[in-house]
N, C-alpha and C. Protein backbone atom coordinates (compact mmCIF):
# COMPACT_ATOMS: atom_id res chain seq x y z
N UNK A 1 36.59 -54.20 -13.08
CA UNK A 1 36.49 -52.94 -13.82
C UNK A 1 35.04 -52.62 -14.18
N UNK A 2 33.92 -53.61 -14.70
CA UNK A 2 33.06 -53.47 -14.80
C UNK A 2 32.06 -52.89 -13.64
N UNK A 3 32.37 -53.48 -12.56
CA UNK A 3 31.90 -53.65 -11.11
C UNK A 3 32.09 -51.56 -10.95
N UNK A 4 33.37 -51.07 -11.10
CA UNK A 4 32.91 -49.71 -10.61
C UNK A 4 32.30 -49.17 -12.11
N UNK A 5 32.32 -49.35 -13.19
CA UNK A 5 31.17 -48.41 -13.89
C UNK A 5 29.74 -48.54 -13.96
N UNK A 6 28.98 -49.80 -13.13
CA UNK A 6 27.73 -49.36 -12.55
C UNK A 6 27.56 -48.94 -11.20
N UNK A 7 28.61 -48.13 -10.96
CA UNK A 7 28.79 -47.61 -9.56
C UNK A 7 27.98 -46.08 -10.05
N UNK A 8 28.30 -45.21 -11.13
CA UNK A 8 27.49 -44.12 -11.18
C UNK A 8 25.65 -44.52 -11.39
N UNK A 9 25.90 -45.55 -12.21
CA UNK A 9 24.47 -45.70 -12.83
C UNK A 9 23.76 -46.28 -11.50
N UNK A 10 24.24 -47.04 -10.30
CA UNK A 10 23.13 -47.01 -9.15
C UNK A 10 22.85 -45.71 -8.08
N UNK A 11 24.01 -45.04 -8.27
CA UNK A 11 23.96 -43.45 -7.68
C UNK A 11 22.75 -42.97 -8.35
N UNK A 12 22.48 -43.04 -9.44
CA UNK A 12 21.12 -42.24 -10.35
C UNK A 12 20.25 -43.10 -9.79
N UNK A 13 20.50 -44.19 -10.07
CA UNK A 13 18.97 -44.88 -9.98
C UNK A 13 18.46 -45.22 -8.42
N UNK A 14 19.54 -45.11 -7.39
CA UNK A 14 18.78 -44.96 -5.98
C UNK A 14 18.52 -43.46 -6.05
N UNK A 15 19.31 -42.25 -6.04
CA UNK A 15 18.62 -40.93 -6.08
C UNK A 15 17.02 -41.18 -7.05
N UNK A 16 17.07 -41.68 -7.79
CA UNK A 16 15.67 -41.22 -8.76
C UNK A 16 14.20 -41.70 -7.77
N UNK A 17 14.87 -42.92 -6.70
CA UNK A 17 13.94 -43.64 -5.77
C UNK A 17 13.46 -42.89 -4.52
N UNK A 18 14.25 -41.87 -4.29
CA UNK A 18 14.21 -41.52 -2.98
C UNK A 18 12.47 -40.33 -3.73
N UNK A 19 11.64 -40.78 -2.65
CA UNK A 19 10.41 -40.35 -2.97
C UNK A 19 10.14 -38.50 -1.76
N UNK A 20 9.86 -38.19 -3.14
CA UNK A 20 9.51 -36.12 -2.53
C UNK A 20 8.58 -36.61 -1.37
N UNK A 21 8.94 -35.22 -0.71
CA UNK A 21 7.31 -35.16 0.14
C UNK A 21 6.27 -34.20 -0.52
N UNK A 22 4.99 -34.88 -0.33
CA UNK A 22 3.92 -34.42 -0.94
C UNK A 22 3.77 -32.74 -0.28
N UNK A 23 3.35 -31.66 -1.08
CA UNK A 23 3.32 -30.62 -0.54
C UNK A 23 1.70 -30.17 -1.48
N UNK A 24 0.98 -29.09 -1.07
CA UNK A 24 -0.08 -28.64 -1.71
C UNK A 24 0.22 -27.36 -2.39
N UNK A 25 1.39 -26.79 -2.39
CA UNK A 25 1.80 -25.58 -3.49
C UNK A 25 3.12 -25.32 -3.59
N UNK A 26 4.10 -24.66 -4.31
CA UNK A 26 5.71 -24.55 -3.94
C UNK A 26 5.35 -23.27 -4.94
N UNK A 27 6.11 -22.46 -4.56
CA UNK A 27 6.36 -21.10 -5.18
C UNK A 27 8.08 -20.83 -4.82
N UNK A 28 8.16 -20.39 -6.30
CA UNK A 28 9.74 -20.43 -6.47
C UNK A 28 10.51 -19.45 -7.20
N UNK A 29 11.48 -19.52 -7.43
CA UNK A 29 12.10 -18.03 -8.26
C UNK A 29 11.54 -16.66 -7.86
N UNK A 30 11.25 -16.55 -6.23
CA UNK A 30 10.77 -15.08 -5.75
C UNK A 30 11.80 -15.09 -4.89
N UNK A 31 11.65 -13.94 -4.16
CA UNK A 31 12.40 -13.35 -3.24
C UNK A 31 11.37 -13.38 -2.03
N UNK A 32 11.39 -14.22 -0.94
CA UNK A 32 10.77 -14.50 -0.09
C UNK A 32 11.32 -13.88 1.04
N UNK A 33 10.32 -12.67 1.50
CA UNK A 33 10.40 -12.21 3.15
C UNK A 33 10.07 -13.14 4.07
N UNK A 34 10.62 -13.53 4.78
CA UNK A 34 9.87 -14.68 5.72
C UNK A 34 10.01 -14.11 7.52
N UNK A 35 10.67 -12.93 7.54
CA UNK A 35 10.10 -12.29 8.64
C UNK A 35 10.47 -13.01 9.55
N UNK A 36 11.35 -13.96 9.73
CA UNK A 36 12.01 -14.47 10.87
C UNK A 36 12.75 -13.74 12.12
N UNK A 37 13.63 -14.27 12.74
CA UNK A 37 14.26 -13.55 13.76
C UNK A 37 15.47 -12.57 13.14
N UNK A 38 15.84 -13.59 11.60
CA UNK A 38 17.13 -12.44 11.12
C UNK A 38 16.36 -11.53 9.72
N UNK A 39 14.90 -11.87 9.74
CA UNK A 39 14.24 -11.27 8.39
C UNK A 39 15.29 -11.53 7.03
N UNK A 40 15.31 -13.05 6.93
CA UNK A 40 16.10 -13.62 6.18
C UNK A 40 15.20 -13.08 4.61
N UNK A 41 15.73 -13.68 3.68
CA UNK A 41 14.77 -13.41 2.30
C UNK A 41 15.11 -14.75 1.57
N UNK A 42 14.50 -15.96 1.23
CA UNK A 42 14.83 -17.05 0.38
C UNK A 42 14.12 -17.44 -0.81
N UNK A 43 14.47 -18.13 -2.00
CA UNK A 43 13.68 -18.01 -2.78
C UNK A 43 12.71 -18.82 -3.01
N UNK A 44 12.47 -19.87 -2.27
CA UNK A 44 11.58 -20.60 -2.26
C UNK A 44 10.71 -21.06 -0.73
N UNK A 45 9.15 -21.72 -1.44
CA UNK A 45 8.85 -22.27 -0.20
C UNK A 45 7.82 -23.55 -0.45
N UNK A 46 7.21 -24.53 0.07
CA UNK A 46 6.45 -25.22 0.14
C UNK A 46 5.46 -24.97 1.24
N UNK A 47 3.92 -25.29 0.76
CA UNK A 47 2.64 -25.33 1.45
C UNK A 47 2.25 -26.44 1.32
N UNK A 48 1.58 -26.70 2.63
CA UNK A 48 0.63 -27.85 2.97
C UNK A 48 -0.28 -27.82 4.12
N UNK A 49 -1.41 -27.70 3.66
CA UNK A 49 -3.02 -28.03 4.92
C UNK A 49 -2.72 -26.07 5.14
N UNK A 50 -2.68 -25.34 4.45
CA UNK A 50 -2.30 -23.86 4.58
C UNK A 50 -1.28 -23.09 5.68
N UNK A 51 -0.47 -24.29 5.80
CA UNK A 51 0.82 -24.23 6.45
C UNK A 51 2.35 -24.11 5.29
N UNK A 52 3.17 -23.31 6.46
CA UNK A 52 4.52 -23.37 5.13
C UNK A 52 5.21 -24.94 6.07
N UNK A 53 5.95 -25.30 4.96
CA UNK A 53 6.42 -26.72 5.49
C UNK A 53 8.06 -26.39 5.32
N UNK A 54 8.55 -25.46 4.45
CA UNK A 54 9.93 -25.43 4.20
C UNK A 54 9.87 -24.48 3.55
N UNK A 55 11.29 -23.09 4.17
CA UNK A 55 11.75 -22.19 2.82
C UNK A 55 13.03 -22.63 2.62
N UNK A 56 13.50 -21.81 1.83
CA UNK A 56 14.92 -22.57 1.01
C UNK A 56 14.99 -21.74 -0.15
N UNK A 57 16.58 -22.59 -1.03
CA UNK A 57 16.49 -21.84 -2.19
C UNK A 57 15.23 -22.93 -3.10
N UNK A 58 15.04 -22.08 -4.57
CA UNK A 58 14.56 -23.11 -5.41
C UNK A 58 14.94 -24.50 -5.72
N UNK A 59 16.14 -24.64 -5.87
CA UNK A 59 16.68 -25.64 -6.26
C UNK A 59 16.49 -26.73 -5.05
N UNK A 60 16.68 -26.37 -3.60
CA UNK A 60 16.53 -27.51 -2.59
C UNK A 60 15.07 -28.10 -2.37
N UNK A 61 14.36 -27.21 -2.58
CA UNK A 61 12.95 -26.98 -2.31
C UNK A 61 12.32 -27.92 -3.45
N UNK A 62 12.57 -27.77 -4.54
CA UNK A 62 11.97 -28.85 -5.69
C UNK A 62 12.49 -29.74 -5.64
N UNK A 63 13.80 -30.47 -5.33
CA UNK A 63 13.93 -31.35 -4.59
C UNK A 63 14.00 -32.42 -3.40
N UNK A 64 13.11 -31.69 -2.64
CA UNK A 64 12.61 -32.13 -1.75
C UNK A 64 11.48 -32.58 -2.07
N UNK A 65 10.73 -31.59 -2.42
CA UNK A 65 8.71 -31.41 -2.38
C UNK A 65 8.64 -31.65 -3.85
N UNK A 66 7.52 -32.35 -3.68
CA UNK A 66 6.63 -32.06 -5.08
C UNK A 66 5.31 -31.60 -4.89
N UNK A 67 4.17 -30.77 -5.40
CA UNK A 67 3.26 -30.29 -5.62
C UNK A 67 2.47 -30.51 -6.92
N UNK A 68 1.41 -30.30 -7.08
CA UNK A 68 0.46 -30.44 -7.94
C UNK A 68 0.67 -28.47 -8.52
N UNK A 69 0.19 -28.26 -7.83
CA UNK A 69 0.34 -26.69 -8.15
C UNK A 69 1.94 -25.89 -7.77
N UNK A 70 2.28 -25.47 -8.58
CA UNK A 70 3.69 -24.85 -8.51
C UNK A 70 3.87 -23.15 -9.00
N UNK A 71 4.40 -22.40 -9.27
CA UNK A 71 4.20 -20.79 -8.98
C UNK A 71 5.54 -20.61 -9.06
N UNK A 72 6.06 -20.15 -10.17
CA UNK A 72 7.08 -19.79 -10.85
C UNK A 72 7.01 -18.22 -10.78
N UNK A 73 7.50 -17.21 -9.45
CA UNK A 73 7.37 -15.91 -9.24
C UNK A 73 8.01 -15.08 -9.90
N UNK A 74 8.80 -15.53 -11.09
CA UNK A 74 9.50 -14.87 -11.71
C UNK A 74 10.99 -13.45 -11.09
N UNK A 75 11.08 -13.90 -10.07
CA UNK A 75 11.51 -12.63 -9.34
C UNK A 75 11.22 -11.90 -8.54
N UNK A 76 9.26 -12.20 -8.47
CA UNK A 76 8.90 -11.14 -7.86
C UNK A 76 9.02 -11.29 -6.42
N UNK A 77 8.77 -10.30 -4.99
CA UNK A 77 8.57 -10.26 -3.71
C UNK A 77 7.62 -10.77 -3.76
N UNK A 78 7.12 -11.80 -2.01
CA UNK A 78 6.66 -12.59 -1.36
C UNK A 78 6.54 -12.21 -0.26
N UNK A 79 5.48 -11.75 0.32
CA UNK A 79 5.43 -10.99 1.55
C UNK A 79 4.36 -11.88 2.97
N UNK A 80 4.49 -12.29 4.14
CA UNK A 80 3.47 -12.89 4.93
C UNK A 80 2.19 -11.93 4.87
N UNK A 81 1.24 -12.48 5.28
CA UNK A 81 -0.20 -12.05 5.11
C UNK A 81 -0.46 -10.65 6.14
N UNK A 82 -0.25 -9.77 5.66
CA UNK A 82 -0.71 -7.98 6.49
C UNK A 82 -1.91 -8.53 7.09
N UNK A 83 -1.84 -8.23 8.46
CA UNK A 83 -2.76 -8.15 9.46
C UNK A 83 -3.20 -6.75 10.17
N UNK A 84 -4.04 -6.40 9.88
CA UNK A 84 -4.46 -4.74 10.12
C UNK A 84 -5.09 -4.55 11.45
N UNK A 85 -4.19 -4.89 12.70
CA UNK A 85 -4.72 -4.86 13.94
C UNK A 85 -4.89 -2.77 13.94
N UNK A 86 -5.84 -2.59 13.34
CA UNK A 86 -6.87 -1.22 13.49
C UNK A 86 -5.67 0.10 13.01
N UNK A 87 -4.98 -0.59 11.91
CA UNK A 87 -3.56 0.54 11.58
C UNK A 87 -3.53 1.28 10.68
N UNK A 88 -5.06 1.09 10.33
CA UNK A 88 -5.51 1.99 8.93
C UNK A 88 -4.54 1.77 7.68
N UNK A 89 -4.12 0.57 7.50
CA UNK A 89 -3.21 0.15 6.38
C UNK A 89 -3.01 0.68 5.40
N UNK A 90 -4.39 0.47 4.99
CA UNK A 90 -4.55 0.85 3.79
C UNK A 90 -4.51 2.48 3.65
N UNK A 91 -5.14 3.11 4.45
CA UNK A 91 -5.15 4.32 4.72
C UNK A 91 -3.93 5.29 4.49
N UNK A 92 -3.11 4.50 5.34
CA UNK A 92 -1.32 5.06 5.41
C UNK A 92 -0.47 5.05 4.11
N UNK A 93 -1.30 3.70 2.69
CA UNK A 93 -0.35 3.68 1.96
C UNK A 93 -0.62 4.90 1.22
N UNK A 94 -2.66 5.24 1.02
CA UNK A 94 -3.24 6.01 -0.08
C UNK A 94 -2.21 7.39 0.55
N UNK A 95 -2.00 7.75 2.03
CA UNK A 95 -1.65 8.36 2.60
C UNK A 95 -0.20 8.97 1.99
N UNK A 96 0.34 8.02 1.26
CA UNK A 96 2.01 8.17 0.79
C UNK A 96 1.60 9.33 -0.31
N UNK A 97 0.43 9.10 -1.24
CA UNK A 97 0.23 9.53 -2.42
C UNK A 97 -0.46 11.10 -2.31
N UNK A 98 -0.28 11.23 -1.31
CA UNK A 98 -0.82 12.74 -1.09
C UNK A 98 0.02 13.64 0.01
N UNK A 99 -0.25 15.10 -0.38
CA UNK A 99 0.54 15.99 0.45
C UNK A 99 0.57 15.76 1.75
N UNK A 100 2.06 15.63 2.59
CA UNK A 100 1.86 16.09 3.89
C UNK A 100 1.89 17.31 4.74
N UNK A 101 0.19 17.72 5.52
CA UNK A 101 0.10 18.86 5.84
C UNK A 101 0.29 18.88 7.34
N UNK A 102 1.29 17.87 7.67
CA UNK A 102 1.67 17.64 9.15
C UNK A 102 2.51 18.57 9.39
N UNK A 103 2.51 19.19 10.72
CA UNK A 103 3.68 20.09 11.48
C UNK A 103 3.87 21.34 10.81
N UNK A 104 2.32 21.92 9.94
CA UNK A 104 2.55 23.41 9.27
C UNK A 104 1.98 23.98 10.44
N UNK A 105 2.59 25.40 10.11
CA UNK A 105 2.60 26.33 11.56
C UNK A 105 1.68 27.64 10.66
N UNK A 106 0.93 27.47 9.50
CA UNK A 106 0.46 28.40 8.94
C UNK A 106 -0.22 28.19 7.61
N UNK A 107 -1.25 28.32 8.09
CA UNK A 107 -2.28 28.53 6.44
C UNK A 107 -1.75 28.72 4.83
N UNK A 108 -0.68 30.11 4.62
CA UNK A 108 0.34 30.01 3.72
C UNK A 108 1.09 29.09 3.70
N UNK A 109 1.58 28.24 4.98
CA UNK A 109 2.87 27.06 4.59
C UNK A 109 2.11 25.96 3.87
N UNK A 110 0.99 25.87 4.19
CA UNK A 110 0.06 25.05 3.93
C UNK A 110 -0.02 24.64 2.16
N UNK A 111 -0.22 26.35 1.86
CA UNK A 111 -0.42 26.69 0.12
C UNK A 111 0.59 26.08 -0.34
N UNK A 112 1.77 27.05 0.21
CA UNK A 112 3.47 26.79 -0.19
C UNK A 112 3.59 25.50 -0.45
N UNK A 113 3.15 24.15 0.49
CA UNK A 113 3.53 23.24 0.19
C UNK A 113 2.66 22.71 -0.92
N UNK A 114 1.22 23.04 -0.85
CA UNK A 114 0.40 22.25 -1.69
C UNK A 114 1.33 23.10 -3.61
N UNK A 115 1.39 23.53 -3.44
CA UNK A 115 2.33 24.12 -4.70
C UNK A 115 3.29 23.67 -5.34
N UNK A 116 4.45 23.12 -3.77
CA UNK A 116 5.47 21.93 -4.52
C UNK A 116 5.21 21.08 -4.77
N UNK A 117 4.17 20.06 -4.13
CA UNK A 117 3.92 19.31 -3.88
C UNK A 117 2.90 18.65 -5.46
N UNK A 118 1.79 19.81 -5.95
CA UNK A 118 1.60 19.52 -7.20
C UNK A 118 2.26 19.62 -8.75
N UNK A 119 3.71 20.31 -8.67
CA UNK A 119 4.67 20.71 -9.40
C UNK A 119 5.12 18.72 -9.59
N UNK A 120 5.45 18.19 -9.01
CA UNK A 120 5.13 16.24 -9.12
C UNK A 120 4.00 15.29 -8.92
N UNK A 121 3.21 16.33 -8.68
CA UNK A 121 1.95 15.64 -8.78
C UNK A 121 0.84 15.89 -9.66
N UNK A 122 1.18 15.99 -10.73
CA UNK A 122 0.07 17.43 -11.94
C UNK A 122 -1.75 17.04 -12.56
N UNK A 123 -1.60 15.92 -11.68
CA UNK A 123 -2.84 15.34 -12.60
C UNK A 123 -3.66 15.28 -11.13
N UNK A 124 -5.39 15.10 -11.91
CA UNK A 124 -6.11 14.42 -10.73
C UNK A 124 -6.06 15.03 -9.87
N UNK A 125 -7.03 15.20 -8.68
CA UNK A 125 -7.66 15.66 -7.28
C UNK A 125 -6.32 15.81 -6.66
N UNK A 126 -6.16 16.97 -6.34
CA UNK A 126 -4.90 17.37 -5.15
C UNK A 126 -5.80 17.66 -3.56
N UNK A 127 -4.99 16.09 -3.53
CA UNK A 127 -5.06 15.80 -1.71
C UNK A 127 -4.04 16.05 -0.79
N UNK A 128 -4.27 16.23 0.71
CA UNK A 128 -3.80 16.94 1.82
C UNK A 128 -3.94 16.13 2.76
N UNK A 129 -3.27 15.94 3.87
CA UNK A 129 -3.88 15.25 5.08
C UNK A 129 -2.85 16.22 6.12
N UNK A 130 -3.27 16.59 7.25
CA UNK A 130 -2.52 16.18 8.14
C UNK A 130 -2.50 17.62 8.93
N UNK A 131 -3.48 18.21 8.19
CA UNK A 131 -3.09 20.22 9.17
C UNK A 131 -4.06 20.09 10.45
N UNK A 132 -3.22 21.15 11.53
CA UNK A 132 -4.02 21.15 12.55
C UNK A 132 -3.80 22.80 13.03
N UNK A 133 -5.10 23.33 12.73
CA UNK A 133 -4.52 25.24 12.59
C UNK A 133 -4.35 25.16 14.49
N UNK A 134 -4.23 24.32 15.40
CA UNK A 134 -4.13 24.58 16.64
C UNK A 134 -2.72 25.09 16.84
N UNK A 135 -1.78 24.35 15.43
CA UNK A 135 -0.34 24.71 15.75
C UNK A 135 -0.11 26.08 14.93
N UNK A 136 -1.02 26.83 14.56
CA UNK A 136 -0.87 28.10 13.98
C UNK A 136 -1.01 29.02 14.92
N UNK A 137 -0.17 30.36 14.73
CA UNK A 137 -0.44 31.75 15.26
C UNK A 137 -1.91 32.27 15.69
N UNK A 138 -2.22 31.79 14.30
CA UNK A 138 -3.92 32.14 14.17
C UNK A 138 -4.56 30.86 13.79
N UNK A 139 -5.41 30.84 15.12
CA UNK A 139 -5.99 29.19 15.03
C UNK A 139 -7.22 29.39 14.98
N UNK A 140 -7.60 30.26 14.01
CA UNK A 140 -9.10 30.08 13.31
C UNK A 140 -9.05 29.43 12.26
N UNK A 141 -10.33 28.55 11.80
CA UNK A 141 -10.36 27.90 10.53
C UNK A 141 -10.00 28.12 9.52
N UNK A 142 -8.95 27.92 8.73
CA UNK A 142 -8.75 28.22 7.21
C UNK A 142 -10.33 28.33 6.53
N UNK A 143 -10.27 29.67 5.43
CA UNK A 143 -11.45 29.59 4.24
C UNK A 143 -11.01 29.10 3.02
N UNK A 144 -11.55 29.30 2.14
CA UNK A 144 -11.08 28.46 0.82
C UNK A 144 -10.56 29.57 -0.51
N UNK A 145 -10.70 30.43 -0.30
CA UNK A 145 -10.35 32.00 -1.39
C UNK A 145 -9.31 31.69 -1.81
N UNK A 146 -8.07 31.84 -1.08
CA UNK A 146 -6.92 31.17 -1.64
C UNK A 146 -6.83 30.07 -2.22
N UNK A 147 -7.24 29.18 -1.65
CA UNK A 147 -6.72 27.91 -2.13
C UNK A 147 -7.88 27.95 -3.84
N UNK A 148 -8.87 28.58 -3.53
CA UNK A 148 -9.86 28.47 -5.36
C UNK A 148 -8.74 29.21 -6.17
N UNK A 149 -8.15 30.47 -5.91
CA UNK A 149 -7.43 31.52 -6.70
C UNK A 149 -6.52 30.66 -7.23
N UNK A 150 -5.81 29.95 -5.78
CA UNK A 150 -4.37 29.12 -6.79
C UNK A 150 -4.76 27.92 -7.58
N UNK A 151 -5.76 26.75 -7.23
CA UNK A 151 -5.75 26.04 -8.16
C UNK A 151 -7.72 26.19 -8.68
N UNK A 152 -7.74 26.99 -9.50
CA UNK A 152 -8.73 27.27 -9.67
C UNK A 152 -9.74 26.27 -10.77
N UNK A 153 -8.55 25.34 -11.58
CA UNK A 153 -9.12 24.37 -12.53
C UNK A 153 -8.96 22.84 -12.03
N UNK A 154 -8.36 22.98 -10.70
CA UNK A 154 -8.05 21.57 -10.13
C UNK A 154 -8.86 21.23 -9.30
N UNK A 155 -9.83 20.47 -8.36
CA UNK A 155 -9.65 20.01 -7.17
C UNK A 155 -9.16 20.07 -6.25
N UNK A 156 -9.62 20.14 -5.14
CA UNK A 156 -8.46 20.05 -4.06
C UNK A 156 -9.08 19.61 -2.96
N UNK A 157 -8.46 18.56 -1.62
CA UNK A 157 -9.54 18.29 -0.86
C UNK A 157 -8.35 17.89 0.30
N UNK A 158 -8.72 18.91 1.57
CA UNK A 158 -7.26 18.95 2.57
C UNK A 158 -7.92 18.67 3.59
N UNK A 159 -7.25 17.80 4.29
CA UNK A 159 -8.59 16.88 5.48
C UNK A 159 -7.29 17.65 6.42
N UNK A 160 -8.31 17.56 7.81
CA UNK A 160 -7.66 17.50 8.99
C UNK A 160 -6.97 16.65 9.76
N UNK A 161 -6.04 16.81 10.78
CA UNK A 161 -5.56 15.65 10.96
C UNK A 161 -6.13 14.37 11.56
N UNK A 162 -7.53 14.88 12.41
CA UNK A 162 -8.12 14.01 13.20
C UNK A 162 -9.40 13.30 11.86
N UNK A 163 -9.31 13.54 10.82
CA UNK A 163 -10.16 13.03 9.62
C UNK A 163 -11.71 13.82 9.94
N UNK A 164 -11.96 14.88 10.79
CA UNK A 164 -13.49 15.28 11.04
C UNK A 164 -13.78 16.43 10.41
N UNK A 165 -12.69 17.44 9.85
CA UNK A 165 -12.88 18.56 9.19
C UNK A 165 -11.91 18.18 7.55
N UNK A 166 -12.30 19.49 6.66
CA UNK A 166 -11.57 19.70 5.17
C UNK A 166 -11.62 20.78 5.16
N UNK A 167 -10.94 21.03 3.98
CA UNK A 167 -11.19 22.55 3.67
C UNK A 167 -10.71 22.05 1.98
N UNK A 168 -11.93 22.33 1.25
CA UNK A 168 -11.98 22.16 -0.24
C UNK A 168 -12.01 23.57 -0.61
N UNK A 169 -11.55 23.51 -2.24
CA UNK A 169 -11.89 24.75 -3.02
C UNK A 169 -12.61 24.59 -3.40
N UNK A 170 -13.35 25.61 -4.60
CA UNK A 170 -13.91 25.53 -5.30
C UNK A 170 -14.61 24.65 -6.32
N UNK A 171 -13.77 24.11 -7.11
CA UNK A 171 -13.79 22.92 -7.72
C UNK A 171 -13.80 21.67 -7.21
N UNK A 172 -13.76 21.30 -6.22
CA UNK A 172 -14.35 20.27 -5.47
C UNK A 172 -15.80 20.42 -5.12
N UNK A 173 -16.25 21.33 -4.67
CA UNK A 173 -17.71 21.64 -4.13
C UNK A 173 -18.27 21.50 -5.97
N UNK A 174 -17.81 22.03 -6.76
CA UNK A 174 -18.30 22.19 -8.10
C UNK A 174 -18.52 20.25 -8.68
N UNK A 175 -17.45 19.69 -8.10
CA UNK A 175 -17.14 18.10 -8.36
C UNK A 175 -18.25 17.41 -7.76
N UNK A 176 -18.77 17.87 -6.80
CA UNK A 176 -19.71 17.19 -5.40
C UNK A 176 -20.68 17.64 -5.97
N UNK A 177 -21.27 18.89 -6.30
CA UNK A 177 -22.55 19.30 -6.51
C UNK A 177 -23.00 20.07 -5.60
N UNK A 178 -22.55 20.86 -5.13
CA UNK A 178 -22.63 21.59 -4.31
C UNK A 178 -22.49 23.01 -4.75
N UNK A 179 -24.09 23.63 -4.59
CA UNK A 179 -23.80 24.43 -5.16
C UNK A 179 -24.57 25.97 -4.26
N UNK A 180 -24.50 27.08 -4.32
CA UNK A 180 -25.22 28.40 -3.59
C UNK A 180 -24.51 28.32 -2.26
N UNK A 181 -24.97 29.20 -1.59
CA UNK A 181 -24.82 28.74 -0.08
C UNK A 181 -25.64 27.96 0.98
N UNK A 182 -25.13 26.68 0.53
CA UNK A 182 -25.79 25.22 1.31
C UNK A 182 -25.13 26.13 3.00
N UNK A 183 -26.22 25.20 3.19
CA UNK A 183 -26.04 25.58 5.06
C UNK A 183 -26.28 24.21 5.25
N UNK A 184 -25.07 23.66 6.17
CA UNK A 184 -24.71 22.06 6.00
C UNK A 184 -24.87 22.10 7.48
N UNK A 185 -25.71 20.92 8.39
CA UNK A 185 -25.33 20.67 9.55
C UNK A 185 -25.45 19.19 9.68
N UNK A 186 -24.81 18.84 10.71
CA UNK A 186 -24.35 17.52 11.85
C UNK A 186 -24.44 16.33 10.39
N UNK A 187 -25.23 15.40 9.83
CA UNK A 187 -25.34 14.32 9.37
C UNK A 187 -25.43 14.71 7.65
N UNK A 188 -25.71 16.11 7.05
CA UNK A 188 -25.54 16.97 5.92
C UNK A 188 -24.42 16.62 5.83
N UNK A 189 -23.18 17.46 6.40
CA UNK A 189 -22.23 17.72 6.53
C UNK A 189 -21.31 16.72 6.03
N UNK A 190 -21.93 15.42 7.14
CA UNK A 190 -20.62 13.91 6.77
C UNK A 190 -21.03 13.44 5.19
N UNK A 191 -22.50 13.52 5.14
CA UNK A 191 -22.66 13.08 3.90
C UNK A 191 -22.00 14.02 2.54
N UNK A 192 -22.22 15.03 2.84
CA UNK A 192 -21.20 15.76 1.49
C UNK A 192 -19.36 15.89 1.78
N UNK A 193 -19.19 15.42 2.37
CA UNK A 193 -17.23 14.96 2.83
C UNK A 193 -17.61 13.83 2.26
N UNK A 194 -18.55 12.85 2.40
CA UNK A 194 -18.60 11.45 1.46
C UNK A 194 -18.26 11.57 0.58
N UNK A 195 -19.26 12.75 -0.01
CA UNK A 195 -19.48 12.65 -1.70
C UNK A 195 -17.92 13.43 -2.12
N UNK A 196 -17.72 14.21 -1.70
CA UNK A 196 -16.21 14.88 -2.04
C UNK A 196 -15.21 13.72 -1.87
N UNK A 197 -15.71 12.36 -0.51
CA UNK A 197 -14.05 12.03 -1.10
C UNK A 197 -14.41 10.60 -2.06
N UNK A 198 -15.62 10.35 -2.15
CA UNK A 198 -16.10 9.45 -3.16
C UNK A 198 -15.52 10.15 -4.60
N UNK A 199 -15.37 10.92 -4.52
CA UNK A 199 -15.71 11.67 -6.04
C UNK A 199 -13.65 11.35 -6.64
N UNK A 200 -13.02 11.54 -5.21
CA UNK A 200 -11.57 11.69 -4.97
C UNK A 200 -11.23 10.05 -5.58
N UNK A 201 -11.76 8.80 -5.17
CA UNK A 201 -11.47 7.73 -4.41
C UNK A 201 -12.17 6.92 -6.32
């Protein structure tokens, strides 16, 4: 009888022997993208030599590994390292945060949208990307009259789609320093789109 009640107490004490593998970081309690073949999501993982060695849940994972450094993510997402093979990354996200002036067929649709578009957007420099007057009726350059009349106390700074032209109002040129009628050419030119979108940025 004695013989099976140190039957639990060597279950503990060989588990307590069985020795972790050494790992150099474990991050745990996140939600881990790991971008596999099924773009699984797990909550844990172990690093070593800046390699992953194991994902898993938390619980298997700290039992396995031990680490010196550990990272308690509280919940948060875990994403692999963005590699910007020339995708303007960053570009595309600032890109979310501003009007899209893709696929307007007209200078007014243009307004129209910049209108809804600041009705949720009320603060700060109202940005544009994406017009190309080639897909307009009239494919001469937009001027800026309108666009000063409607937002006449705001900013505004509406790039083209290929990033080489804008068309600012008023208060942007006023933001830049730009002032009379500058006559801007070739290397002028890029440098005050700098300063306008420095001023934005």
């Amino acid at each position: 009888m004695k013989s099976l009640l140190y039957i639990p107490l060597l279950v503990a004490l060989s588990s307590s022997c069985v020795k972790k593998e050494q790992a150099d970081l474990i991050v745990y309690n996140a939600v881990v993208y790991t971008v596999n073949n099924s773009f699984d999501t797990v909550e844990a993982f172990a690093v070593k030599n800046g390699k992953i060695l194991a994902t898993g849940s938390s619980k298997d994972i700290q039992a396995e590994y031990e680490a010196k450094d550990e990272i308690n993510a509280d919940g948060k997402s875990v994403y692999p390292g963005f590699i910007d093979a020339h995708a303007h990354f960053f570009g595309y996200g600032q890109s979310l945060q501003t009007a899209d002036l893709r696929d307007t067929k007209s200078w007014e649709e243009i307004l129209n949208r910049l209108k809804v578009f600041a009705e949720t957007h009320p603060d700060g420099w109202l940005i544009g990307n994406g017009w190309d007057q080639n897909d307009w009726d009239n494919k001469a350059f937009p001027t800026n009259e309108k666009l000063t009349q409607l937002f006449p106390n705001r900013p505004v700074l509406l790039n083209r789609i290929d990033g080489h032209a804008a068309v600012v109002n008023q208060k942007a040129f006023d933001a830049a320093g730009i002032k009379g009628k500058q006559t801007l050419v070739g290397g002028d030119m890029l440098t005050q789109k700098r300063k306008i979108n420095r001023r934005f940025n």
